[in-house]
C-alpha atoms as a PDB file:
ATOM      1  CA  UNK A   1       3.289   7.598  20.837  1.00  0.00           C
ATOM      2  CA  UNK A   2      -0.206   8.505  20.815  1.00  0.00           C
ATOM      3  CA  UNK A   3      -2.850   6.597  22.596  1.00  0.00           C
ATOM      4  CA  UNK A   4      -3.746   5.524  18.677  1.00  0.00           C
ATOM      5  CA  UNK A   5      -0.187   4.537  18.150  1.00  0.00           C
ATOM      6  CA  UNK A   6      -0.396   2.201  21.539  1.00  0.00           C
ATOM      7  CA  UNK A   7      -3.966   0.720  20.929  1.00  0.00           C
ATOM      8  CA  UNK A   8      -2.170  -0.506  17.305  1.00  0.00           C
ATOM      9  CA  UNK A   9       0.616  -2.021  19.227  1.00  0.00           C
ATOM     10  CA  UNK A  10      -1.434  -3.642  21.465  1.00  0.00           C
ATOM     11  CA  UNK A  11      -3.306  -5.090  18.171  1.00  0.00           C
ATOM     12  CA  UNK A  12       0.095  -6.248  16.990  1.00  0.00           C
ATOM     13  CA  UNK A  13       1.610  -7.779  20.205  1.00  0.00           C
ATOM     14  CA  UNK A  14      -2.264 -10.157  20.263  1.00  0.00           C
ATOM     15  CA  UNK A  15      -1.229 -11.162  16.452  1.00  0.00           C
ATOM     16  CA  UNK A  16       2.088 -12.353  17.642  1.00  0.00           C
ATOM     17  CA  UNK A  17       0.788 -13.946  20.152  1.00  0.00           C
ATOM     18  CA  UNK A  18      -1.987 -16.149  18.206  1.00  0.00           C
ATOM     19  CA  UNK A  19       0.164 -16.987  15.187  1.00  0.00           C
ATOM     20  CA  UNK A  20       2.632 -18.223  17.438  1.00  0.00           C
ATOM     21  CA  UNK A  21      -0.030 -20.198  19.220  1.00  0.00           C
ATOM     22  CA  UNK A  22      -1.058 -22.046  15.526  1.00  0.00           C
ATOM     23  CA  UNK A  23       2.395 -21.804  14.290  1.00  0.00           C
ATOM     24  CA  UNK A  24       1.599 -20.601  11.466  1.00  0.00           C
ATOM     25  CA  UNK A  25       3.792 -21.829   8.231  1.00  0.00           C
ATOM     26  CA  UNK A  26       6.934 -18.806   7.197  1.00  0.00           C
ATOM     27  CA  UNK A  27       4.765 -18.290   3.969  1.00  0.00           C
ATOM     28  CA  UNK A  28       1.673 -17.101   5.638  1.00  0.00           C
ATOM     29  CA  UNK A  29       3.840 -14.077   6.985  1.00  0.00           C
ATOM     30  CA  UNK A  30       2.675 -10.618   5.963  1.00  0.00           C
ATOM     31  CA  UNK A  31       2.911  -6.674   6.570  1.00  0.00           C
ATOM     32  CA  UNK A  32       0.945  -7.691  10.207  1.00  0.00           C
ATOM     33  CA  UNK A  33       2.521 -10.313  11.035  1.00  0.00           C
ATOM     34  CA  UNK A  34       5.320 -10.344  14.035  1.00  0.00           C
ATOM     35  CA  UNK A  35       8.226 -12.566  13.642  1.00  0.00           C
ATOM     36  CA  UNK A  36      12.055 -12.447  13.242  1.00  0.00           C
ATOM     37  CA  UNK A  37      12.505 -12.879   9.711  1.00  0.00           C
ATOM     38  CA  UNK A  38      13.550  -9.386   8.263  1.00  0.00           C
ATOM     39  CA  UNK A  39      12.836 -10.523   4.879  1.00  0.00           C
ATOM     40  CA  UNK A  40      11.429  -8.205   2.481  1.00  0.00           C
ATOM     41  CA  UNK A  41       7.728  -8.664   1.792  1.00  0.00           C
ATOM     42  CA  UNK A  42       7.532 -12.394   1.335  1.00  0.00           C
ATOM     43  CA  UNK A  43      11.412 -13.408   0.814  1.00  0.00           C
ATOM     44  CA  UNK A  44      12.952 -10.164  -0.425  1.00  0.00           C
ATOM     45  CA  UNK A  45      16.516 -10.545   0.511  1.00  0.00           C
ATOM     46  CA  UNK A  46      16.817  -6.999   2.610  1.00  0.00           C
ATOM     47  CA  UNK A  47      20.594  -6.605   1.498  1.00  0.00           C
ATOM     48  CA  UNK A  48      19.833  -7.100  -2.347  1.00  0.00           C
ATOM     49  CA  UNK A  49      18.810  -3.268  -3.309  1.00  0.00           C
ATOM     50  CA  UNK A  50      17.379  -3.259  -7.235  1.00  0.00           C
ATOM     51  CA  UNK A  51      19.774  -0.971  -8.637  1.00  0.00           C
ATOM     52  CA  UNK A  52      17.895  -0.208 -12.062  1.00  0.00           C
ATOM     53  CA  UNK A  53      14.616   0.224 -10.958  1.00  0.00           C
ATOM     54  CA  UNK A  54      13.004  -0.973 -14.214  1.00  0.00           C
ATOM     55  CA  UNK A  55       9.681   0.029 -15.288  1.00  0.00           C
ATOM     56  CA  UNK A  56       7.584  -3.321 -15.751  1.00  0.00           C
ATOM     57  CA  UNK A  57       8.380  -3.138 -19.487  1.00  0.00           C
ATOM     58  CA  UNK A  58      11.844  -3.447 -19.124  1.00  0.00           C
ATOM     59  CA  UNK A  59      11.046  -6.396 -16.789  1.00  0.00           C
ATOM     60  CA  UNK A  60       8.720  -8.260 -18.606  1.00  0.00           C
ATOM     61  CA  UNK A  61       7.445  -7.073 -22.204  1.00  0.00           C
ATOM     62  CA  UNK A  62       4.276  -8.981 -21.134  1.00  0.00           C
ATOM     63  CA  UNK A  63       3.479  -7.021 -18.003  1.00  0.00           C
ATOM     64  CA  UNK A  64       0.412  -5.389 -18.183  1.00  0.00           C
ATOM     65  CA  UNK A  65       1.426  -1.789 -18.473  1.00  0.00           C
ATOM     66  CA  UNK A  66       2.314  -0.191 -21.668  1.00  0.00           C
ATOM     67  CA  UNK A  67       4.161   2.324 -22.632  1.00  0.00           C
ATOM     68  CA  UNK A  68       3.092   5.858 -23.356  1.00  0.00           C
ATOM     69  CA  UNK A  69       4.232   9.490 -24.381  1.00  0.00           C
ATOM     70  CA  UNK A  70       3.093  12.597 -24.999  1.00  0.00           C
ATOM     71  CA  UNK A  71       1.905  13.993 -28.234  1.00  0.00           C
ATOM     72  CA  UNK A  72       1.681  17.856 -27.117  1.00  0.00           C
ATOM     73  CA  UNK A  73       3.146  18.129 -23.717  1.00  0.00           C
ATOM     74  CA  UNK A  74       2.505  16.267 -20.366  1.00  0.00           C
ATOM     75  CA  UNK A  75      -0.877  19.087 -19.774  1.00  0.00           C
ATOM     76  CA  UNK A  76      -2.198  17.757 -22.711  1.00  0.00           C
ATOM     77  CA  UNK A  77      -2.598  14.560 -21.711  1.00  0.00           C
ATOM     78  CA  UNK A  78      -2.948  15.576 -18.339  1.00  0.00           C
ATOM     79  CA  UNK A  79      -6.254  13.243 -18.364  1.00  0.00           C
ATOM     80  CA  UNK A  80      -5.574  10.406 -20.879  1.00  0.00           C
ATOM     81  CA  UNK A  81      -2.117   9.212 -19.787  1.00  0.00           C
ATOM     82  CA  UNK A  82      -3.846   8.419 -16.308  1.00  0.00           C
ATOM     83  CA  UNK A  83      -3.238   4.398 -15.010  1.00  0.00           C
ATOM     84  CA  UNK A  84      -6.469   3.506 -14.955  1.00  0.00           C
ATOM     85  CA  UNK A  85      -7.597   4.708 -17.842  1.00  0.00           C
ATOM     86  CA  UNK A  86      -4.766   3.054 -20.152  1.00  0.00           C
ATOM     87  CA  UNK A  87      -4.762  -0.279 -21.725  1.00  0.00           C
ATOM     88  CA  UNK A  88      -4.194  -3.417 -19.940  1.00  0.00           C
ATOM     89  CA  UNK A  89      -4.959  -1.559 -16.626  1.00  0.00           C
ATOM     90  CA  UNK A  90      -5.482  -3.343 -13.402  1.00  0.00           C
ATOM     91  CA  UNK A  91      -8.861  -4.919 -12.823  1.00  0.00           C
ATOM     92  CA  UNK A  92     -11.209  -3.107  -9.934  1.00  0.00           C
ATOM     93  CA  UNK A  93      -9.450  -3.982  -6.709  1.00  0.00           C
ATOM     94  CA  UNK A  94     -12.432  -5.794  -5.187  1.00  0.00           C
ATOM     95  CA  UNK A  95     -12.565  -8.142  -8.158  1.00  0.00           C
ATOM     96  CA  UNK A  96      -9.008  -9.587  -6.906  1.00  0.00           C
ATOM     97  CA  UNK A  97      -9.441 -10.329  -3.387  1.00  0.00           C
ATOM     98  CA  UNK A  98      -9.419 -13.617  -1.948  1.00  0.00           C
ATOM     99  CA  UNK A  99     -12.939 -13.582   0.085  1.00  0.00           C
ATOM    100  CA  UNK A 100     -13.526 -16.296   2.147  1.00  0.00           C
ATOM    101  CA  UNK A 101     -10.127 -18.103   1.841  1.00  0.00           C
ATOM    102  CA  UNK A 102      -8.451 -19.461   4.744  1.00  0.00           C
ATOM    103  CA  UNK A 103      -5.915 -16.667   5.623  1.00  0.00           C
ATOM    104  CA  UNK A 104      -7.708 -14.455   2.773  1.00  0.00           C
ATOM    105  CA  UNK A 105     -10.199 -11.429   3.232  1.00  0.00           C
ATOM    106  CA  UNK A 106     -13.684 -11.090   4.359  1.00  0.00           C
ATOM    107  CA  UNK A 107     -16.490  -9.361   2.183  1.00  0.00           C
ATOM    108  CA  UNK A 108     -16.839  -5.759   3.732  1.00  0.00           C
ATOM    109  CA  UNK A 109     -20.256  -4.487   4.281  1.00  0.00           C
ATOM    110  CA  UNK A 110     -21.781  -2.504   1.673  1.00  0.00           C
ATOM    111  CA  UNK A 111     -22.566   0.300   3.661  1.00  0.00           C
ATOM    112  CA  UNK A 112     -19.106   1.163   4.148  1.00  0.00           C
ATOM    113  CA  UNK A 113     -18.393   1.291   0.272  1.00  0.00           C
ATOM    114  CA  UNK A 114     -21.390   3.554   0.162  1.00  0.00           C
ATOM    115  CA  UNK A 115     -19.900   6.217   2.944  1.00  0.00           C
ATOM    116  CA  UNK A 116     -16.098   5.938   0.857  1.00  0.00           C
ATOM    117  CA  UNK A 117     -17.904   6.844  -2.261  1.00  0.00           C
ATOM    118  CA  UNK A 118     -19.899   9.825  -0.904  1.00  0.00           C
ATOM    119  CA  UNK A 119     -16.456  11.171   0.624  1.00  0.00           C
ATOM    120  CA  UNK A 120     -14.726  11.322  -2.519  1.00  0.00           C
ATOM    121  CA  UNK A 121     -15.554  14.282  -4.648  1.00  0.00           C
ATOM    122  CA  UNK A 122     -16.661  13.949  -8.045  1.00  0.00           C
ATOM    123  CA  UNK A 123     -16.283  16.043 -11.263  1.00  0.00           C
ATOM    124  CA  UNK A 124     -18.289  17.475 -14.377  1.00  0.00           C
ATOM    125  CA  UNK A 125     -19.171  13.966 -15.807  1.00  0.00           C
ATOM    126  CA  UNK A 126     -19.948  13.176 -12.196  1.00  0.00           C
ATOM    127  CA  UNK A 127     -17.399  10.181 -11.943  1.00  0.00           C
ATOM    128  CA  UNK A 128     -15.014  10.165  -8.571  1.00  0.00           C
ATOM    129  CA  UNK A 129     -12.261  12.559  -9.009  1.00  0.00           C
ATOM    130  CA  UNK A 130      -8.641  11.270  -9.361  1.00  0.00           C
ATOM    131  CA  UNK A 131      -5.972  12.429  -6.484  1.00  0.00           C
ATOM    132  CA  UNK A 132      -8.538  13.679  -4.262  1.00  0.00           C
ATOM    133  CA  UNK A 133      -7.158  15.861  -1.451  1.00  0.00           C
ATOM    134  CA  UNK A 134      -5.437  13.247   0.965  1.00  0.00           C
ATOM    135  CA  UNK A 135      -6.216  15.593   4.008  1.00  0.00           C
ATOM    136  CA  UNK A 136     -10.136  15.098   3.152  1.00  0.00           C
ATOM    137  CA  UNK A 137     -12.568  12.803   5.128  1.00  0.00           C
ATOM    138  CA  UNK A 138     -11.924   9.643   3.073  1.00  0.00           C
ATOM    139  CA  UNK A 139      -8.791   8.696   4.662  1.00  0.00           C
ATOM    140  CA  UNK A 140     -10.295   7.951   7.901  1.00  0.00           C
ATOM    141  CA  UNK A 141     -13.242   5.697   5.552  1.00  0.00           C
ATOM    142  CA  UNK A 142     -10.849   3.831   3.941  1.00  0.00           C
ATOM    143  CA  UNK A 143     -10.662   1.059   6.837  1.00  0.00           C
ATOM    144  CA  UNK A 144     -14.299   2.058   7.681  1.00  0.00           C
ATOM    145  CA  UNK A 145     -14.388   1.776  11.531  1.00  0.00           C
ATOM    146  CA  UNK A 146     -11.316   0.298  11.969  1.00  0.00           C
ATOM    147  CA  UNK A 147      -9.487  -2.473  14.053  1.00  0.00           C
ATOM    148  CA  UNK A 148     -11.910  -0.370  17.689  1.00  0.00           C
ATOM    149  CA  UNK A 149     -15.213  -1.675  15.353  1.00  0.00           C
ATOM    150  CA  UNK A 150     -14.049  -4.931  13.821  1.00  0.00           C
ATOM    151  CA  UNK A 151     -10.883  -7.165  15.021  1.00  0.00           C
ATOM    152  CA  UNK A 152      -9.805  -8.010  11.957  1.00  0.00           C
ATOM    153  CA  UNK A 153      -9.411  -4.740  10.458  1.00  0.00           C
ATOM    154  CA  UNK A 154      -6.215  -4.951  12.784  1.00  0.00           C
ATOM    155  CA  UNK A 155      -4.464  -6.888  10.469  1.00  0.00           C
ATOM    156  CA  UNK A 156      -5.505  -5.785   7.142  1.00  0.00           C
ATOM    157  CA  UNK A 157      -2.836  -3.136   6.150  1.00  0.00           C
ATOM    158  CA  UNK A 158      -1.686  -4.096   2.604  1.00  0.00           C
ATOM    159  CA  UNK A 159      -5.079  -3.979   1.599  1.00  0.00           C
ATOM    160  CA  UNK A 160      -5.737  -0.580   3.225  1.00  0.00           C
ATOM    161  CA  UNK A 161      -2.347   0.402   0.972  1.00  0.00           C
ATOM    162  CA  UNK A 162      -4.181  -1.137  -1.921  1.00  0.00           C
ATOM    163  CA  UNK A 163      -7.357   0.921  -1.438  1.00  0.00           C
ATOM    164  CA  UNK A 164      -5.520   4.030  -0.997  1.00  0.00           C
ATOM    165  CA  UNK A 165      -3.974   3.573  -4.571  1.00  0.00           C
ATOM    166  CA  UNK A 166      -7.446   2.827  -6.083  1.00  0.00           C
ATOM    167  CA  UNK A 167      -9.160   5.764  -4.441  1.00  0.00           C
ATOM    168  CA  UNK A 168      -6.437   8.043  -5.543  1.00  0.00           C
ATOM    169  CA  UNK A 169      -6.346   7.049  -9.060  1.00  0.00           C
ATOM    170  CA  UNK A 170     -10.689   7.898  -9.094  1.00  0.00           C
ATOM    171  CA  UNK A 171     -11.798   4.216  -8.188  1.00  0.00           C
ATOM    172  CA  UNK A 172     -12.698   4.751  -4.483  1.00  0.00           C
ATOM    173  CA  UNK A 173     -12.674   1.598  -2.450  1.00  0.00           C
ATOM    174  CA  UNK A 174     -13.562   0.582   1.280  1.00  0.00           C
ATOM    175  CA  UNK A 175     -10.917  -1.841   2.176  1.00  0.00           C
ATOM    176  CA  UNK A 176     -11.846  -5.304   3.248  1.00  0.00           C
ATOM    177  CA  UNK A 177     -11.173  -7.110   6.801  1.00  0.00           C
ATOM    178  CA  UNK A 178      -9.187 -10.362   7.217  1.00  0.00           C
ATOM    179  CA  UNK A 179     -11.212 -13.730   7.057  1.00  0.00           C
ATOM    180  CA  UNK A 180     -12.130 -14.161  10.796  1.00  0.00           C
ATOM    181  CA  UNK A 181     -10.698 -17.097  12.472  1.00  0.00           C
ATOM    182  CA  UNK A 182     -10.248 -17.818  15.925  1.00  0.00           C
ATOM    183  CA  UNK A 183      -8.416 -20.187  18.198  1.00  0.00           C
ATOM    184  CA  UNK A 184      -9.527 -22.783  19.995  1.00  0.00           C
ATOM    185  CA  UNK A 185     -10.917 -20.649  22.525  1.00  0.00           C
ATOM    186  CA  UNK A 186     -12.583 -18.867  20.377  1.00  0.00           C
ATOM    187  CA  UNK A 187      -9.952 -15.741  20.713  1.00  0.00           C
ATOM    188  CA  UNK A 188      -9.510 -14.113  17.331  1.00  0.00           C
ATOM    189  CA  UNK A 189      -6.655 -14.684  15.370  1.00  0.00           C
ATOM    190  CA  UNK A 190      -4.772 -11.507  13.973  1.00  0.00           C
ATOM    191  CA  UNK A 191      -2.805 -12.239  11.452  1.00  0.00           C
ATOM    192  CA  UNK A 192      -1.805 -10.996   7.975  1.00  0.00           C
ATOM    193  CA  UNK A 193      -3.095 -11.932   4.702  1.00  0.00           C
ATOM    194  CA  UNK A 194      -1.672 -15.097   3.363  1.00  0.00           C
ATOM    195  CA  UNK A 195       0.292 -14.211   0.103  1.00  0.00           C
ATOM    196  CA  UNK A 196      -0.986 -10.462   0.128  1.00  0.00           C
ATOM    197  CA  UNK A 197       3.089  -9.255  -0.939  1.00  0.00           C
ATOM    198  CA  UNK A 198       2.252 -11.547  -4.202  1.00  0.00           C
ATOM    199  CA  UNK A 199      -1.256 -10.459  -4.633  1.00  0.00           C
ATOM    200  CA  UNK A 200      -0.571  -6.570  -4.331  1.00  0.00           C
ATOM    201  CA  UNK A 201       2.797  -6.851  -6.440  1.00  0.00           C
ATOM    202  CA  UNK A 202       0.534  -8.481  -9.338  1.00  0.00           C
ATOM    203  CA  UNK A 203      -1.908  -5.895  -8.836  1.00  0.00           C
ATOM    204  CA  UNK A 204       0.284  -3.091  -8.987  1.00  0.00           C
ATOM    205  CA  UNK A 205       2.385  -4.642 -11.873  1.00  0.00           C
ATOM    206  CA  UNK A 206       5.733  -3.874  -9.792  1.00  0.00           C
ATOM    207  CA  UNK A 207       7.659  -5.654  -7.407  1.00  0.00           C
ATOM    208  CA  UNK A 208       8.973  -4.169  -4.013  1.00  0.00           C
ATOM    209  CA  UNK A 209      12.333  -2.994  -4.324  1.00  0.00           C
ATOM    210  CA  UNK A 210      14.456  -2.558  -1.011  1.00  0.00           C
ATOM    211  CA  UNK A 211      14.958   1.200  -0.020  1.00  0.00           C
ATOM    212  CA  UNK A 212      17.198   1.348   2.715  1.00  0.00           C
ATOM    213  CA  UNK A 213      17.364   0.633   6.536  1.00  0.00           C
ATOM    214  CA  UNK A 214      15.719   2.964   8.996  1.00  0.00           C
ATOM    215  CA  UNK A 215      13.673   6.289   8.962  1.00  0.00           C
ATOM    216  CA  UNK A 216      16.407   7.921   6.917  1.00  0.00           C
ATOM    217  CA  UNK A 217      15.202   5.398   3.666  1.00  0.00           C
ATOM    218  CA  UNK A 218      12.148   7.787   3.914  1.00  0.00           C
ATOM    219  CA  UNK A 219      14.060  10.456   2.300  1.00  0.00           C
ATOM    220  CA  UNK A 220      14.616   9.052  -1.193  1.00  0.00           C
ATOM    221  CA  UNK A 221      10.808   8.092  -1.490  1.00  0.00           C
ATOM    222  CA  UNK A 222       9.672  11.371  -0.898  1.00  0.00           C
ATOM    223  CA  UNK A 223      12.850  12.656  -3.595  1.00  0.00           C
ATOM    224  CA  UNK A 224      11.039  10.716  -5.876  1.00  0.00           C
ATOM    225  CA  UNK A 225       7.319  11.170  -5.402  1.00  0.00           C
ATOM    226  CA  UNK A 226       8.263  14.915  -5.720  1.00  0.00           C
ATOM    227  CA  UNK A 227      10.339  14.103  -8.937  1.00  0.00           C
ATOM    228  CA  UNK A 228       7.026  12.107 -10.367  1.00  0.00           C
ATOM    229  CA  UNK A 229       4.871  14.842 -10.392  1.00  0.00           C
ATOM    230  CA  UNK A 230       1.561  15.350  -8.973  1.00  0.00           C
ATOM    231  CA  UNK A 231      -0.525  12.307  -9.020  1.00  0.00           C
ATOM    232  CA  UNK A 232       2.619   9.868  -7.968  1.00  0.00           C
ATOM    233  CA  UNK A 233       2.107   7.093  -5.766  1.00  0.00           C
ATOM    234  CA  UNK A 234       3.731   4.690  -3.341  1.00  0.00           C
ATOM    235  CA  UNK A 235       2.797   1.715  -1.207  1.00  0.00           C
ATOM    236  CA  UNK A 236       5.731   1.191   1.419  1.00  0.00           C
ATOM    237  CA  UNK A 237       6.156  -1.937   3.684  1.00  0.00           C
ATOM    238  CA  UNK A 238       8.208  -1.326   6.764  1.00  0.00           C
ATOM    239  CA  UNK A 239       9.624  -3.580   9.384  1.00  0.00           C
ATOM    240  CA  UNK A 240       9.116  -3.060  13.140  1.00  0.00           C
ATOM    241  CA  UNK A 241      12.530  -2.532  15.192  1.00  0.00           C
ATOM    242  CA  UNK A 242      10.500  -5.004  17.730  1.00  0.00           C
ATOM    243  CA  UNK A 243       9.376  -7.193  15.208  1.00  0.00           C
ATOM    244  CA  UNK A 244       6.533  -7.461  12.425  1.00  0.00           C
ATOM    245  CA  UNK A 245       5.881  -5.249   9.835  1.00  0.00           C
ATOM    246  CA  UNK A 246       2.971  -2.729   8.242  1.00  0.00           C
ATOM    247  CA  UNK A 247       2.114  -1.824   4.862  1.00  0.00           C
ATOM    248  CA  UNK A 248       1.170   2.031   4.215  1.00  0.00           C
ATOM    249  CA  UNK A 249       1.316   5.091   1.871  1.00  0.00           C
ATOM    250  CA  UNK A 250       2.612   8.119   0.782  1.00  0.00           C
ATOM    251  CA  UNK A 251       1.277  10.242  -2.295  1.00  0.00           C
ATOM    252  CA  UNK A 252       2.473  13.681  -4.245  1.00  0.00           C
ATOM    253  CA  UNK A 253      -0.247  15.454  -3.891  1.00  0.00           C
ATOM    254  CA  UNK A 254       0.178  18.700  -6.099  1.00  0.00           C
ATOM    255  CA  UNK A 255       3.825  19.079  -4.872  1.00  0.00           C
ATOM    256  CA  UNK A 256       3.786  18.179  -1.354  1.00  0.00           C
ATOM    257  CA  UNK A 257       4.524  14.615  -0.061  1.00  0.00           C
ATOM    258  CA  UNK A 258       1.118  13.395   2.148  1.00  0.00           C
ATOM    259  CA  UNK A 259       2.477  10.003   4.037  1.00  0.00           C
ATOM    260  CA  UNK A 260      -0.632   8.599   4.871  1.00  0.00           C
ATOM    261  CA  UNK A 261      -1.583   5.376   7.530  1.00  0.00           C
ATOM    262  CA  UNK A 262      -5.376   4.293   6.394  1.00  0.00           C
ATOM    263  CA  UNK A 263      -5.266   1.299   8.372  1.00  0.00           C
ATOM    264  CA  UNK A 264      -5.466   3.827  11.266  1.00  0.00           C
ATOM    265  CA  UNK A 265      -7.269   6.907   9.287  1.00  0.00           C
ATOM    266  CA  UNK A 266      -4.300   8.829   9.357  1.00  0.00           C
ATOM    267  CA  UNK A 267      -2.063  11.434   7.207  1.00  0.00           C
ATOM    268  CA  UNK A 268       0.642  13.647   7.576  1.00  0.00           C
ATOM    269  CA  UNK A 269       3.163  15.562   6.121  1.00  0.00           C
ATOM    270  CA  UNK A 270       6.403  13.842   7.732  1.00  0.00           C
ATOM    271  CA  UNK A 271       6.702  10.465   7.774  1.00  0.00           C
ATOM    272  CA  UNK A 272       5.333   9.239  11.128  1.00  0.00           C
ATOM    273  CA  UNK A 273       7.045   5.950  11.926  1.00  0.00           C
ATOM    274  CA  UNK A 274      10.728   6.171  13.216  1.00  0.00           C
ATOM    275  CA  UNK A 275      10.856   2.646  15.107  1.00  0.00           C
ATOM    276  CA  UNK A 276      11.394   1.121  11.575  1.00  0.00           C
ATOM    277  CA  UNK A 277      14.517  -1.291   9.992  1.00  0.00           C
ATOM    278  CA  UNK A 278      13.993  -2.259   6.289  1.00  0.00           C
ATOM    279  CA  UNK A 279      11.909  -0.223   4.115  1.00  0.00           C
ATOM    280  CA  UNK A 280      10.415  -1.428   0.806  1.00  0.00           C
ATOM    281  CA  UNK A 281       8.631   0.505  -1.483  1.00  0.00           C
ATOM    282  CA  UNK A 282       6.467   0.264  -5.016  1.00  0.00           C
ATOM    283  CA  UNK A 283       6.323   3.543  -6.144  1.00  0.00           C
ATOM    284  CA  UNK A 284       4.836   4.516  -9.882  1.00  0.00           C
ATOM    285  CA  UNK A 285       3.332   7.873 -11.013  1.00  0.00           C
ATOM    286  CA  UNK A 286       0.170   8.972 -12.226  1.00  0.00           C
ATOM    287  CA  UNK A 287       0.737   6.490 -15.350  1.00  0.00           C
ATOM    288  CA  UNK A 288       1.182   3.881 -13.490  1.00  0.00           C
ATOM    289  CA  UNK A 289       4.345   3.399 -14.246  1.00  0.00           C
ATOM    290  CA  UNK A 290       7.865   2.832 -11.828  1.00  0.00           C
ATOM    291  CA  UNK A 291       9.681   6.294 -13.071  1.00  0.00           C
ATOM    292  CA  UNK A 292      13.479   5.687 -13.754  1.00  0.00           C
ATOM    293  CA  UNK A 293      16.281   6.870 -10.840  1.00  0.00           C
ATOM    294  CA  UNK A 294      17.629   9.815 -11.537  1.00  0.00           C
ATOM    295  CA  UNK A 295      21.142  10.028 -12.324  1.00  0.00           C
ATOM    296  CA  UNK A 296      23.663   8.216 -14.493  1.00  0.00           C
ATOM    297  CA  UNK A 297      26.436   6.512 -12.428  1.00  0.00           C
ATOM    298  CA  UNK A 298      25.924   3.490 -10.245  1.00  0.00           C
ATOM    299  CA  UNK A 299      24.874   5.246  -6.666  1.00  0.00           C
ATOM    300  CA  UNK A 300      22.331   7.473  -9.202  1.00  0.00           C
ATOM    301  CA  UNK A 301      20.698   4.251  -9.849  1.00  0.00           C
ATOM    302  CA  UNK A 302      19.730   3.491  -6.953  1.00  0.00           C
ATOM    303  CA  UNK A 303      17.481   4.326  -4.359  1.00  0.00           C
END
């Protein structure tokens, strides 16, 4: 483990350590939080796998988005079909936090959306280009100066996942730090985001589906990010063998696999957590949409 990789540990071992202090209630658990329950994200039963995989439509006719297809070819609507830019897309991720809520998210400062912005490239029309290159600068901005500059960036991972998936789909985003709260020493506390599973599965119009157990669940996420295309997406949550959990990404990024951490400013091209149990995943592609498991019998519809 790299002295990165201990620092974060040493980050989560302090969370478990305060929310056991407050005993804090099983529903504020999150992706930061330490704990026994191997639960998916909120209550995700970890031996209930979703064998179809549906796209929201098929899940809810109501969900927010719609279907689309190709008049002349998937290049020629290279640019229209993208998520964002489709009906009924999500709103701007900042619009959707919970600032200043107990067990919520803290405003970040403005400066820090200013440096994210400038580190995305931008095109012709002079608008933030979609599916920047993962391996540029604004990985590392994403969680501006991290959990070494501000506590409570320890703890913020699903939003860091969230941000990711904005900046890559041309919307670039600083993520924002947990609500500070302290104990009664005045110690901060370092937990997850209350209800952040709900609030990122609403924003991404999917629910976390259970992948498998271990770092060899990492296999069929990357099968199908490559089978999405370029511009395909995922936000996994994995569970610590020790206990706890973190929320991070992994993108297609013109045909290789980028797994990125930008809680910690981090990418790579394997994945780079094997001390994991359950793995859940969201995964859509460029449309925004969850793309259909390949194959026909029962194991092909699965993960």
């Amino acid at each position: 483990m790299t002295a990165d990789g201990r620092r974060w540990r040493d980050y989560e071992r302090a969370a478990d350590a305060a929310d056991a202090a407050r005993h804090a209630p099983a529903h504020r658990a999150g992706p930061d939080r330490h704990g026994s329950d191997r639960r998916d994200p909120d209550r995700h039963d970890p031996d209930r796998r979703d064998p179809d995989w549906h796209t929201p439509d098929q899940r809810d006719p109501g969900r927010h988005v719609l279907g689309w297809r190709s008049a002349g070819g998937a290049g020629a609507d290279w640019e229209a079909a993208d998520w964002f830019e489709r009906p009924g897309r999500p709103p701007p991720l900042a619009d959707g936090r919970p600032y200043g809520l107990p067990g919520g998210l803290a405003r970040p400062d403005p400066q820090t959306q200013q440096d994210i912005l400038r580190a995305v490239p931008v095109g012709p029309d002079g608008r933030p280009t979609r599916f920047p290159d993962p391996r540029g600068t604004w990985i590392r901005l994403i969680n501006a100066g991290g959990p070494m500059e501000d506590p409570f960036r320890a703890t913020n991972a699903l939003d860091c996942a969230l941000a990711v998936i904005s900046t890559w789909h041309g919307e670039p985003v600083v993520a924002a730090p947990r609500q500070p709260e302290y104990d009664r020493a005045g110690r901060p506390l370092l937990t997850g985001e209350a209800g952040g599973v709900a609030r990122a599965e609403r924003w991404l119009g999917h629910r976390f589906a259970y992948v498998g157990e271990g770092p060899a669940a990492y296999a069929p996420v990357a099968a199908r990010l490559l089978d999405s295309g370029h511009g395909a997406s995922a936000v996994l949550v994995t569970r610590w063998r020790g206990g706890g959990a973190h929320a991070w990404n992994a993108v297609n990024s013109r045909g290789e696999v980028i797994w990125i951490d930008a809680q910690r400013g981090h990418m790579a091209v394997e994945p780079p957590y094997e001390s994991v149990t359950a793995v859940f995943c969201v995964l859509i592609d460029r449309t925004g949409r969850a793309p259909a498991p390949a194959g026909d019998g029962a194991e092909g519809r699965r993960w």
